[in-house]
N, C-alpha and C. Protein backbone atom coordinates (compact mmCIF):
# COMPACT_ATOMS: atom_id res chain seq x y z
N UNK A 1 10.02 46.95 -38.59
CA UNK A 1 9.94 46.39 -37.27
C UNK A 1 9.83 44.87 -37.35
N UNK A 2 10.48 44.28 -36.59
CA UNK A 2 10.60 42.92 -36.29
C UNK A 2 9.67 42.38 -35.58
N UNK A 3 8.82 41.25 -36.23
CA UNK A 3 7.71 40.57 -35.68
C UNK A 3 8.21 39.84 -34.22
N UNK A 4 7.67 39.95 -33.10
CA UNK A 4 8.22 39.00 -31.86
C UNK A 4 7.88 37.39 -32.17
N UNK A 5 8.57 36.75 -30.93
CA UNK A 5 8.86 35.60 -31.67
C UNK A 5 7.29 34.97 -30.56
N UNK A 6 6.75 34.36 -31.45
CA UNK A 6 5.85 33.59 -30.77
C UNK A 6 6.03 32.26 -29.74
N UNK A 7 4.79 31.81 -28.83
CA UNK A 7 4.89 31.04 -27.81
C UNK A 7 5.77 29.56 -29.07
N UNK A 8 6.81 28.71 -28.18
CA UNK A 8 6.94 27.64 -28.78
C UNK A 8 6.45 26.38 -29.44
N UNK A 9 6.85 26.03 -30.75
CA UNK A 9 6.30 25.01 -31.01
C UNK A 9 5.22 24.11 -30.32
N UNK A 10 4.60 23.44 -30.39
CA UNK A 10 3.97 22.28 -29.56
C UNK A 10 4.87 21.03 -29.42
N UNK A 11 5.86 21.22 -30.57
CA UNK A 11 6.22 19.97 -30.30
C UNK A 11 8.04 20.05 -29.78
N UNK A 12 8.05 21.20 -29.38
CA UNK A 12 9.02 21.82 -28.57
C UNK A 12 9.11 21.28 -26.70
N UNK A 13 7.27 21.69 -26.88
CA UNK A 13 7.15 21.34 -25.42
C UNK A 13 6.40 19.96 -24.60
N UNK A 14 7.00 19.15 -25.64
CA UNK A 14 6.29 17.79 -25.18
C UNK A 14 7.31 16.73 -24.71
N UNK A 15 8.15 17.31 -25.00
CA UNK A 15 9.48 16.27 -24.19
C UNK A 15 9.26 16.45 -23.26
N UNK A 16 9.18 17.96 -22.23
CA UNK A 16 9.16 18.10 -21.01
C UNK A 16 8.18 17.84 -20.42
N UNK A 17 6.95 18.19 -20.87
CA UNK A 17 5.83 17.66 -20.29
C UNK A 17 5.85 15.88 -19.89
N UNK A 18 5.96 15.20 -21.07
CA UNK A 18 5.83 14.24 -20.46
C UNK A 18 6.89 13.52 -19.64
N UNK A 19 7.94 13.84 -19.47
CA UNK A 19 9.45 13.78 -18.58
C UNK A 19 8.71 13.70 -17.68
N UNK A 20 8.60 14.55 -17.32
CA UNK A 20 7.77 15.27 -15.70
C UNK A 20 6.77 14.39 -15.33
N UNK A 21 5.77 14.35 -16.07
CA UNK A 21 4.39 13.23 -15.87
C UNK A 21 4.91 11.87 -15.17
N UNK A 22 6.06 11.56 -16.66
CA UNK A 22 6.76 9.75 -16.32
C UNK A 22 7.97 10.06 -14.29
N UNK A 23 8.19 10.98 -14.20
CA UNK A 23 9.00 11.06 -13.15
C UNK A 23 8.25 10.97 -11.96
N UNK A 24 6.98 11.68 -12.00
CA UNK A 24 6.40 12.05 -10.52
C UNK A 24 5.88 10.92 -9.77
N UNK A 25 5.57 9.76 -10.92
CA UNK A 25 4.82 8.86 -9.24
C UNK A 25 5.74 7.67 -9.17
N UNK A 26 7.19 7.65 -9.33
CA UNK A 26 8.28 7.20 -8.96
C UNK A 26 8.77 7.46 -7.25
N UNK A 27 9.26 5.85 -7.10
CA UNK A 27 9.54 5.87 -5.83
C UNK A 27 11.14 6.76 -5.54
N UNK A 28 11.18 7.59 -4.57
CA UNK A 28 12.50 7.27 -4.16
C UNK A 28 13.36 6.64 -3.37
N UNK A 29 14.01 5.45 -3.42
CA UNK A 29 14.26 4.39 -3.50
C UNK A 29 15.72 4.80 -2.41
N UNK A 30 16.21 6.06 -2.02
CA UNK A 30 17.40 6.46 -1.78
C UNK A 30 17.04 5.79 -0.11
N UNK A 31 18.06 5.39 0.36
CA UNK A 31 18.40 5.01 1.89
C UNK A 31 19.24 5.80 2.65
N UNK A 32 18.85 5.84 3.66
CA UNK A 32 19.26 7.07 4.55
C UNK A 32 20.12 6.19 5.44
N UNK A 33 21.43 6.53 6.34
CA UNK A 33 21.84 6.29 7.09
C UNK A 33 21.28 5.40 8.04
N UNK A 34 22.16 4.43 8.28
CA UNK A 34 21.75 3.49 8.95
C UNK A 34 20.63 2.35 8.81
N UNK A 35 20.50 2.41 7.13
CA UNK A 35 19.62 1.64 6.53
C UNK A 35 20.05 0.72 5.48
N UNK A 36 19.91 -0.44 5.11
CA UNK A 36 20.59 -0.63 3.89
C UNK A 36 19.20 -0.30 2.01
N UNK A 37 20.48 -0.74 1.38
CA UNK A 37 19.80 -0.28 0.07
C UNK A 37 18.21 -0.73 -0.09
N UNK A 38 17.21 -0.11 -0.59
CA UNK A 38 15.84 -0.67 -0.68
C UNK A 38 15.89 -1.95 -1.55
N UNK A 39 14.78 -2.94 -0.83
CA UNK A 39 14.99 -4.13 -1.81
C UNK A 39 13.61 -3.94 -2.43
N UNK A 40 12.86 -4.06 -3.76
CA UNK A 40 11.81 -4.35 -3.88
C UNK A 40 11.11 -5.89 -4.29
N UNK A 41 10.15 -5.84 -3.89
CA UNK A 41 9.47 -7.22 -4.20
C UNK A 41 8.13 -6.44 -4.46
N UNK A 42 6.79 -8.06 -4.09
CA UNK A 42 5.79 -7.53 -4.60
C UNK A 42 4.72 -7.78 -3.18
N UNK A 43 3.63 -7.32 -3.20
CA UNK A 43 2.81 -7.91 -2.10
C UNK A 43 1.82 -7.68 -2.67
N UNK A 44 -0.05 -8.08 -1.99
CA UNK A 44 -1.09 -8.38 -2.06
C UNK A 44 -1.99 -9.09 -1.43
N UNK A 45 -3.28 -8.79 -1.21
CA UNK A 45 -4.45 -9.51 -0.96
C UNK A 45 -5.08 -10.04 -1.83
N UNK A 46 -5.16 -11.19 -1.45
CA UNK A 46 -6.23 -12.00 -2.19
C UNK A 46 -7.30 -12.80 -0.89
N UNK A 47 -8.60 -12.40 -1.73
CA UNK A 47 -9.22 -13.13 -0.64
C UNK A 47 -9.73 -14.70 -1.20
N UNK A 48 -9.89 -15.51 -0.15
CA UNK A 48 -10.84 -16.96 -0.32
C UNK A 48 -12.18 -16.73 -0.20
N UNK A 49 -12.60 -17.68 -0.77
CA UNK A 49 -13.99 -17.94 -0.18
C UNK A 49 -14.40 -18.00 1.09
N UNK A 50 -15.33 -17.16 1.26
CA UNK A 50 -15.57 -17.01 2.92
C UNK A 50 -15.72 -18.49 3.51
N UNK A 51 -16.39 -19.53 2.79
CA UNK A 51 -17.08 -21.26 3.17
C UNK A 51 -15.21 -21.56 3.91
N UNK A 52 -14.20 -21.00 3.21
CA UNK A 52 -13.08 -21.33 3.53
C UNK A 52 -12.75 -21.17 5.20
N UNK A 53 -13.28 -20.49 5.46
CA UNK A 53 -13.04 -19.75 6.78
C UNK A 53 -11.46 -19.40 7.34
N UNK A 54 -11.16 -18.60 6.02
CA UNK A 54 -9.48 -18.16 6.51
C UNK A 54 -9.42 -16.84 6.74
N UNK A 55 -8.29 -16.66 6.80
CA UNK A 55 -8.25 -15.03 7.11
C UNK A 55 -6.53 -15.17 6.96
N UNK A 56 -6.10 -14.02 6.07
CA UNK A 56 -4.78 -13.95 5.24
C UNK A 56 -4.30 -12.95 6.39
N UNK A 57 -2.83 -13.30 6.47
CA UNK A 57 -2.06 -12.20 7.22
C UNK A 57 -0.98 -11.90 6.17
N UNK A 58 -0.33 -10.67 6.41
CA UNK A 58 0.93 -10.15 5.51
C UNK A 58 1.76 -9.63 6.36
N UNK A 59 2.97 -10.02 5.96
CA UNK A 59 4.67 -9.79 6.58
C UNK A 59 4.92 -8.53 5.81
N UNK A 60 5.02 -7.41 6.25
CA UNK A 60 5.58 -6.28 5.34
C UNK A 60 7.69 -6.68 5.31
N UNK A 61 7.28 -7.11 5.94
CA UNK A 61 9.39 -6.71 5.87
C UNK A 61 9.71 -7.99 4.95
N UNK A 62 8.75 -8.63 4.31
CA UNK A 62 9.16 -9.43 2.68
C UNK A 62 8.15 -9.42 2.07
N UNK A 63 6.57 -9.03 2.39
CA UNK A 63 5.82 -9.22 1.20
C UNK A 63 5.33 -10.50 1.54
N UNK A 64 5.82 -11.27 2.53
CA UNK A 64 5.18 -12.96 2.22
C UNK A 64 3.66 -12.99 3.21
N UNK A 65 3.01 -13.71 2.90
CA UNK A 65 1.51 -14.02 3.26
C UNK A 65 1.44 -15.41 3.33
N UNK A 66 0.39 -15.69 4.60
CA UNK A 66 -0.28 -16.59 5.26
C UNK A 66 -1.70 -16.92 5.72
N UNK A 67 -1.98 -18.05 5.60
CA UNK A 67 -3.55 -17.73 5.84
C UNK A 67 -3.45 -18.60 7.12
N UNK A 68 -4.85 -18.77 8.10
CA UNK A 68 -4.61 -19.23 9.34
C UNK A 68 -6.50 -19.51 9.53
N UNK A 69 -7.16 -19.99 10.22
CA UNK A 69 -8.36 -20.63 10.84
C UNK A 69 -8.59 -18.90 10.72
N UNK A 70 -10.29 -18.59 10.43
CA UNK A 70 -11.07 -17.61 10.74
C UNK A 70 -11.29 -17.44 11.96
N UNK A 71 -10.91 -16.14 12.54
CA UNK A 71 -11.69 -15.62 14.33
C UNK A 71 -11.98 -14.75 14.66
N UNK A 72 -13.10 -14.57 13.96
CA UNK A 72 -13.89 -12.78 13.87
C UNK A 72 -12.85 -11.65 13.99
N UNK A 73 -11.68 -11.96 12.74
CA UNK A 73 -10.94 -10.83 12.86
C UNK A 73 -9.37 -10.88 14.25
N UNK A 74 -9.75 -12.02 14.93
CA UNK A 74 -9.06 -12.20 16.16
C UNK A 74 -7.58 -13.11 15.43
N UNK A 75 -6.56 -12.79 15.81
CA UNK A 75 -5.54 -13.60 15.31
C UNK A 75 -4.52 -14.17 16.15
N UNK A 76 -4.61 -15.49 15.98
CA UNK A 76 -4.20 -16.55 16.72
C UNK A 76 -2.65 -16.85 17.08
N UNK A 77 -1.59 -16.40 15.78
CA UNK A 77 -0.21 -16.13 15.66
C UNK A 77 0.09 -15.03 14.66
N UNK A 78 0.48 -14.08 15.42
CA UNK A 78 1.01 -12.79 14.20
C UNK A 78 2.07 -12.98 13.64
N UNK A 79 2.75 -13.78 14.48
CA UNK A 79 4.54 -14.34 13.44
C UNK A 79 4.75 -13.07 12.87
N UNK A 80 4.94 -11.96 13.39
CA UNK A 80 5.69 -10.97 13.03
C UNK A 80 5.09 -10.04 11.67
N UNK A 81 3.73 -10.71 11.02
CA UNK A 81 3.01 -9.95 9.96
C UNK A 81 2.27 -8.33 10.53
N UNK A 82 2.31 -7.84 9.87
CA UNK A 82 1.29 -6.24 10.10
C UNK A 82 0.12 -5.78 9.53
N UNK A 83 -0.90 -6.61 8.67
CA UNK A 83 -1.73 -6.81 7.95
C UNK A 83 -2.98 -7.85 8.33
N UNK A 84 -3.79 -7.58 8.58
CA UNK A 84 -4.57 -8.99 8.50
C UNK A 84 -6.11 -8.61 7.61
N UNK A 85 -6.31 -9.44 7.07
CA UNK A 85 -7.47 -9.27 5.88
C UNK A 85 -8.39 -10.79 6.12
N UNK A 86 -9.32 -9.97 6.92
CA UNK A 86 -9.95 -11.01 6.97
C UNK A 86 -11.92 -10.67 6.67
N UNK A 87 -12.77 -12.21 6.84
CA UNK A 87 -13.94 -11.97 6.31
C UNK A 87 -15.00 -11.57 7.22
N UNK A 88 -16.04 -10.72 7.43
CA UNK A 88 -16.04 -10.17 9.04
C UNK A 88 -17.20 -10.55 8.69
N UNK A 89 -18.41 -10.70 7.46
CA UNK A 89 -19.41 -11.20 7.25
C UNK A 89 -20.06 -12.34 6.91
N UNK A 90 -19.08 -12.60 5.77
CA UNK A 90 -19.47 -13.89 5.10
C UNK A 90 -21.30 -13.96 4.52
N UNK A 91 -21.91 -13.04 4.34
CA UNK A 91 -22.82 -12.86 3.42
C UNK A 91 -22.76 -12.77 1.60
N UNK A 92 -21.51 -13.13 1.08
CA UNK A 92 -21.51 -12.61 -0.15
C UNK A 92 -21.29 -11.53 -0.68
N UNK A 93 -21.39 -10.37 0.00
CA UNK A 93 -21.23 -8.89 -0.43
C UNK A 93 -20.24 -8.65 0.19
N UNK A 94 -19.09 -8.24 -0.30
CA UNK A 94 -18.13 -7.43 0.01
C UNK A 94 -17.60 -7.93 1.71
N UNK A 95 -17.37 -8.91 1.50
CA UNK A 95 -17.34 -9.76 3.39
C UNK A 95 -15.96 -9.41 4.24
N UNK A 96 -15.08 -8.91 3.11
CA UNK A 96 -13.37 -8.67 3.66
C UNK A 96 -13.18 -7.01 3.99
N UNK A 97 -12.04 -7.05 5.60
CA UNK A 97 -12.19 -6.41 5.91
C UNK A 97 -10.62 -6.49 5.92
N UNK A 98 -9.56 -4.74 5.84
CA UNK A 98 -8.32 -5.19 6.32
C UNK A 98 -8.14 -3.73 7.08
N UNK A 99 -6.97 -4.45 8.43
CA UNK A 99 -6.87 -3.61 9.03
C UNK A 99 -5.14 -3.96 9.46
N UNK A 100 -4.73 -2.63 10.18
CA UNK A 100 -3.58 -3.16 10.87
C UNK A 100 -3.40 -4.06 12.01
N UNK A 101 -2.10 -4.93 12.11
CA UNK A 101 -2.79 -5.93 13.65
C UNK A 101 -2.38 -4.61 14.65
N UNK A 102 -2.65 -5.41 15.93
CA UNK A 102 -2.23 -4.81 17.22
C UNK A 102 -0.82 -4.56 17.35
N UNK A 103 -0.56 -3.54 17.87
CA UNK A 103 1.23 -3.30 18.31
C UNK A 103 1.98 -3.25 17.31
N UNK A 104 1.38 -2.47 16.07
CA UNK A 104 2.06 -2.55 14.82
C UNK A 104 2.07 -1.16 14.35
N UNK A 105 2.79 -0.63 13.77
CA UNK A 105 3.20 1.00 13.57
C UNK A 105 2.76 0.57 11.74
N UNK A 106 1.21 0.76 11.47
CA UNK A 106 1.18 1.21 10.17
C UNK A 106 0.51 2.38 9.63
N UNK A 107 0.41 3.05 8.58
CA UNK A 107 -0.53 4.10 8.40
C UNK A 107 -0.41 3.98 6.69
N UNK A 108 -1.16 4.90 6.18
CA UNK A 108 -1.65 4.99 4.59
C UNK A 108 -0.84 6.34 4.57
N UNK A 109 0.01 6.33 3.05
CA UNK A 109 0.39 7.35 3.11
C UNK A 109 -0.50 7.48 1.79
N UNK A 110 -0.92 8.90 1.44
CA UNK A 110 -1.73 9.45 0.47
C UNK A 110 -0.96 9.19 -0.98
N UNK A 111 -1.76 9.28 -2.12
CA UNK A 111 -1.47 8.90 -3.13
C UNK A 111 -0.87 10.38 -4.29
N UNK A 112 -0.98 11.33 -3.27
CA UNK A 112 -0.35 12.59 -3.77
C UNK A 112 1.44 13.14 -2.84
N UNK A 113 1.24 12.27 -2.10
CA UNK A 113 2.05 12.39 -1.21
C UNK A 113 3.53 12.01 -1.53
N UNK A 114 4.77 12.16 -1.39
CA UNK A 114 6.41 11.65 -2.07
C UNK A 114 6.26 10.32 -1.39
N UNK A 115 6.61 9.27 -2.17
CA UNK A 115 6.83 7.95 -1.93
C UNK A 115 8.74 7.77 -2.01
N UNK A 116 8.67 8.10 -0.22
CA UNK A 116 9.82 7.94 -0.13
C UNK A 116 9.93 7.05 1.28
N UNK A 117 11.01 7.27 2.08
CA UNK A 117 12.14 6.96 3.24
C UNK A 117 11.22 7.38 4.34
N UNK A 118 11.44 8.65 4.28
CA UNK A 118 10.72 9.94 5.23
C UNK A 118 9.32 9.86 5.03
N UNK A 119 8.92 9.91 3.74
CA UNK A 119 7.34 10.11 4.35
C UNK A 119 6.71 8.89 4.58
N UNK A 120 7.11 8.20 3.97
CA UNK A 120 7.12 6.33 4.48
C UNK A 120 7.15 6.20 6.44
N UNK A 121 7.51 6.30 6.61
CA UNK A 121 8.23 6.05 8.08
C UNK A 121 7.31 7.14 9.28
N UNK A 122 7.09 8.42 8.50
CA UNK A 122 6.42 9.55 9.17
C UNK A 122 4.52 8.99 8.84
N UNK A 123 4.68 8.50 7.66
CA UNK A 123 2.79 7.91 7.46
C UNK A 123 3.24 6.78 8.42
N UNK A 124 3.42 5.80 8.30
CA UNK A 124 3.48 4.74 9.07
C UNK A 124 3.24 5.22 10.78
N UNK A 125 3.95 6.28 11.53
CA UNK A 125 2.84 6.30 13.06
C UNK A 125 1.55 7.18 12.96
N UNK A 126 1.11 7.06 11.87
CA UNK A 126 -0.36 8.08 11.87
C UNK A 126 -1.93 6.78 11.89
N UNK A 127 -1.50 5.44 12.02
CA UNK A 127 -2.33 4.31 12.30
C UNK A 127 -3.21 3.80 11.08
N UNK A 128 -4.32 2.39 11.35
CA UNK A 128 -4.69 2.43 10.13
C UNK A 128 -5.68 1.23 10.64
N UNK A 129 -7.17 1.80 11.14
CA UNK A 129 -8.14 1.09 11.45
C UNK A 129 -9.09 0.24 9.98
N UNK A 130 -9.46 -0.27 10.60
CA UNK A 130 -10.25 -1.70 9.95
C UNK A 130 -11.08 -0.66 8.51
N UNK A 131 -10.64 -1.73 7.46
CA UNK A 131 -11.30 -0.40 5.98
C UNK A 131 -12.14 -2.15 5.38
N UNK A 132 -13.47 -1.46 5.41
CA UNK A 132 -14.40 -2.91 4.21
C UNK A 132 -13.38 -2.22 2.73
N UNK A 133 -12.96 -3.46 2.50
CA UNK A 133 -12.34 -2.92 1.09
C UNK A 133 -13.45 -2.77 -0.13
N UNK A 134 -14.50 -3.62 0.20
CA UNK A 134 -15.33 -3.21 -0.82
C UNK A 134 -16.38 -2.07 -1.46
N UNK A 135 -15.81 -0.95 -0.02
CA UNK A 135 -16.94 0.08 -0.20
C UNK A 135 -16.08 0.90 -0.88
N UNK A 136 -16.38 0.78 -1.74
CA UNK A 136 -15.42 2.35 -3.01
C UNK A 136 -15.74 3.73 -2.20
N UNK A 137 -16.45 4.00 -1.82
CA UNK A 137 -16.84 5.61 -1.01
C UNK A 137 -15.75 5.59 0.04
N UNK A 138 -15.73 4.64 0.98
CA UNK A 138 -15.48 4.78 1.77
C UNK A 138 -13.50 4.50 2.15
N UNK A 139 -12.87 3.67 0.85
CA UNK A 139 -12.08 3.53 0.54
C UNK A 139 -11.61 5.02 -0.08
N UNK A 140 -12.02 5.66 -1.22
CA UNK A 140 -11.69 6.95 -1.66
C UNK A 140 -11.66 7.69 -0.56
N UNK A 141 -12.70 8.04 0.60
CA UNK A 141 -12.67 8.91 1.33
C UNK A 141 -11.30 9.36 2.38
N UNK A 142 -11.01 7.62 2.51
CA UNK A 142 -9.89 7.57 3.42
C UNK A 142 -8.80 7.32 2.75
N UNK A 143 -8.45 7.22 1.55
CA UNK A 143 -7.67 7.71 0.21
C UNK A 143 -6.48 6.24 0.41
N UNK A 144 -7.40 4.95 0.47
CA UNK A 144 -7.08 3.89 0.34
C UNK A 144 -7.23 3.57 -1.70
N UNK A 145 -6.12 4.55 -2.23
CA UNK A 145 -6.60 3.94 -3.73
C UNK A 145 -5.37 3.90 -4.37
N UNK A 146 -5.13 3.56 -5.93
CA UNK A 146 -4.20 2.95 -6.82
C UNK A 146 -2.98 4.70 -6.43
N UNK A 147 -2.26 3.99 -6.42
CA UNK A 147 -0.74 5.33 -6.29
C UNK A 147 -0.89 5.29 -4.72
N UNK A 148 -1.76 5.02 -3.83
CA UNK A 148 -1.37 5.22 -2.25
C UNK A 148 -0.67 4.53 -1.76
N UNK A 149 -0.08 4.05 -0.57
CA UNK A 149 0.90 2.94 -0.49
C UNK A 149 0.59 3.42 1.40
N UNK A 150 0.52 1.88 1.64
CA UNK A 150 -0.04 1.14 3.09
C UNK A 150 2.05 1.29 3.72
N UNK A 151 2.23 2.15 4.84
CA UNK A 151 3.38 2.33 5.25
C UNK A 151 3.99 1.65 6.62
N UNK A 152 4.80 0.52 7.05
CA UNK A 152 4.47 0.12 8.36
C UNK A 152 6.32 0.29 8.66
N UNK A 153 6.52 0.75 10.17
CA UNK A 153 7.89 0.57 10.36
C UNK A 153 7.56 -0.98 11.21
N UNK A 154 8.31 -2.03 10.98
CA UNK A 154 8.45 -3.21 11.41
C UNK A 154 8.83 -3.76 12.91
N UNK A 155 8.49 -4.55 13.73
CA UNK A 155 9.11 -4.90 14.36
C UNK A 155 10.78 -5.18 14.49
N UNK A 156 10.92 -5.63 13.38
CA UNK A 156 12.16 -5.40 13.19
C UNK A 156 13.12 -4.43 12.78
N UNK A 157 12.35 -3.07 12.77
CA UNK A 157 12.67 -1.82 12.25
C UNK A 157 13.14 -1.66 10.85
N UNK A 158 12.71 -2.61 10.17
CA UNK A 158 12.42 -1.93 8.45
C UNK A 158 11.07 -1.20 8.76
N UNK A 159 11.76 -0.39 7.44
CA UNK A 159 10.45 0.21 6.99
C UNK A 159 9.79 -0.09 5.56
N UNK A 160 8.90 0.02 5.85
CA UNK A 160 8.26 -0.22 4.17
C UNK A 160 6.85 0.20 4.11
N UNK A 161 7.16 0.05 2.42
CA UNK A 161 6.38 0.65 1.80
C UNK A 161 5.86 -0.15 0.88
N UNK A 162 4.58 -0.27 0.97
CA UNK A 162 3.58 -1.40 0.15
C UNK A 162 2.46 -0.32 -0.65
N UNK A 163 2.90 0.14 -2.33
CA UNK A 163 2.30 0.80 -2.72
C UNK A 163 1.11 0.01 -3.72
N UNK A 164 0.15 0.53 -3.51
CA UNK A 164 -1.43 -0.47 -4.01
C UNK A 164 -1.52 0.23 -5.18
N UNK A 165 -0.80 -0.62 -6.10
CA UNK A 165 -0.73 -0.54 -7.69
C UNK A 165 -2.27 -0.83 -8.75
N UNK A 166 -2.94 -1.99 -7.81
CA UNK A 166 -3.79 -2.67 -8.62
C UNK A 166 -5.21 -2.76 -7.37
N UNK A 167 -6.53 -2.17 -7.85
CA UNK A 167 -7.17 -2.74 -6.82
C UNK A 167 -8.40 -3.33 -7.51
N UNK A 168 -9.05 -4.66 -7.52
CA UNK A 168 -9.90 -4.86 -8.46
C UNK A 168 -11.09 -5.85 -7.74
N UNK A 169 -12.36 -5.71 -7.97
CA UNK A 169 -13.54 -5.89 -7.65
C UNK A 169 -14.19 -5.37 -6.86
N UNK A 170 -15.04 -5.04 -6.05
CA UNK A 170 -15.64 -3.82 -4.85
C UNK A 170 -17.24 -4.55 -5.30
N UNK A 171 -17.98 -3.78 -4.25
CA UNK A 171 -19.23 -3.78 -4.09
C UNK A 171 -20.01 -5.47 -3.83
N UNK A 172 -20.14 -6.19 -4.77
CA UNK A 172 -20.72 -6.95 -5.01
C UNK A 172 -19.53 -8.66 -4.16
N UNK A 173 -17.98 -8.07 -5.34
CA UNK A 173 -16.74 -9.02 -5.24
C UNK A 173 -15.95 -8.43 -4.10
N UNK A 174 -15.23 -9.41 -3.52
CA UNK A 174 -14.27 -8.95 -2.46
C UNK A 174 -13.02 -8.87 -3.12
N UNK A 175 -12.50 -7.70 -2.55
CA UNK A 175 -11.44 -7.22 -3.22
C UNK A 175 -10.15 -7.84 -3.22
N UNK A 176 -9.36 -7.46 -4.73
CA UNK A 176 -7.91 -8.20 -4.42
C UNK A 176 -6.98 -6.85 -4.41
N UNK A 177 -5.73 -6.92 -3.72
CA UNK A 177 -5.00 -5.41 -4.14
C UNK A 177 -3.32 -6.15 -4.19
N UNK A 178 -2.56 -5.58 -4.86
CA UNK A 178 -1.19 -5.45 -5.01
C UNK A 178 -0.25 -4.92 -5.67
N UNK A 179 1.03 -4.73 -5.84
CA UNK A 179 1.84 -3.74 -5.90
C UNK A 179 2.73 -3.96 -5.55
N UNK A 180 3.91 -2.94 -5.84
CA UNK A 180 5.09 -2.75 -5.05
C UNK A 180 5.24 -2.94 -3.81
N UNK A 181 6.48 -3.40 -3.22
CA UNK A 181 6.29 -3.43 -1.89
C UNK A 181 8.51 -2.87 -1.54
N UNK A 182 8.39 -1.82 -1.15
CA UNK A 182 9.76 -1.23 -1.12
C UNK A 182 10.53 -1.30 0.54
N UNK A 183 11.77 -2.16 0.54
CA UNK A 183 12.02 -2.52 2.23
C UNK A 183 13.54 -2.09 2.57
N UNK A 184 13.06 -0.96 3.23
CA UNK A 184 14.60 -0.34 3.82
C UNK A 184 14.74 -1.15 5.28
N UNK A 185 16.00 -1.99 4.95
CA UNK A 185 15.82 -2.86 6.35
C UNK A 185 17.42 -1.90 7.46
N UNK A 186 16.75 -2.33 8.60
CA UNK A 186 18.11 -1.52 9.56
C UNK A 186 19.00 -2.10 9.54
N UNK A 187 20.10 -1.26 9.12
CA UNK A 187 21.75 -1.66 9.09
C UNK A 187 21.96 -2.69 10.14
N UNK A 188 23.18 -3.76 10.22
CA UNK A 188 23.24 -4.70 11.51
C UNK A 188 24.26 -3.30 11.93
């Protein structure tokens, strides 16, 4: 009688394994009708010193950022940005706060979630109120973390996708975050 053939090598099954691993938290980058090809760039927060009294805004439909006079969060010219990160305390602890502005279609899409076109565009009308970036609890809870990506359809009807690659300091430091930032802009 012929011995059966046993489970495969180990080193049979490590190509595939890690194939799979390196594939899954890849964007898909594909454009749908009536969109042109995705461009990527990069985006981020960085905060100032609160003594500064600024408060950073971000343009999703390039990634570019501006800072402007502090106003408890109140913003003076949106120039078309969807982001504003500003310092709501100025005590030293964790003082930055970011939220979406007004009249702006953004939302968090989850960090388990396909980073695509569709779910980009479908997170983006689910909204995205004021997060202290420095509270790690409260950031995890609302699944503001590394692989999630901040989703806004634009005034100008891009969509994009600003995935938060890097997030570093909390509690004590005010946080910096950045990443990818992926822009399906509307066909003319």
């Amino acid at each position: 009688m012929e011995p059966e053939p046993g489970p495969p090598a180990p080193s049979d099954e490590a190509p595939s394994v890690s194939a799979s691993a390196s594939a899954s938290p890849e964007a898909d980058l594909t454009a749908p009708d009536g969109y042109a090809q995705a461009l990527s760039t990069m985006w981020g927060l960085a905060p100032v010193p609160c003594t500064q009294h600024e408060q950073q805004l971000v343009d999703l439909d390039d990634g570019t950022s501006r800072t402007e006079d502090e106003n408890n969060g109140a913003v003076q010219e949106p120039g078309g940005a969807e982001l504003l990160y500003w310092p709501d305390t100025c005590t030293g602890l964790g003082d930055y706060q970011l939220r979406a502005l007004p009249n702006t279609r953004v939302g968090l899409l989850r960090a388990d979630a396909p980073k695509s076109f569709d779910s980009c565009r479908a997170a983006a009308g689910t909204g995205f109120g004021a997060l202290a970036l420095s509270e790690r609890t409260d950031r995890e809870e609302r699944g503001f973390v590394e692989g999630a990506a901040l989703c806004s359809v634009t005034d100008k009807g891009t969509v994009s996708m600003a995935v938060i690659e890097h997030i570093a300091g909390g509690a004590v430091d005010d946080v910096s975050v950045s990443g990818p930032l992926h822009i399906w802009a509307a066909a003319p």
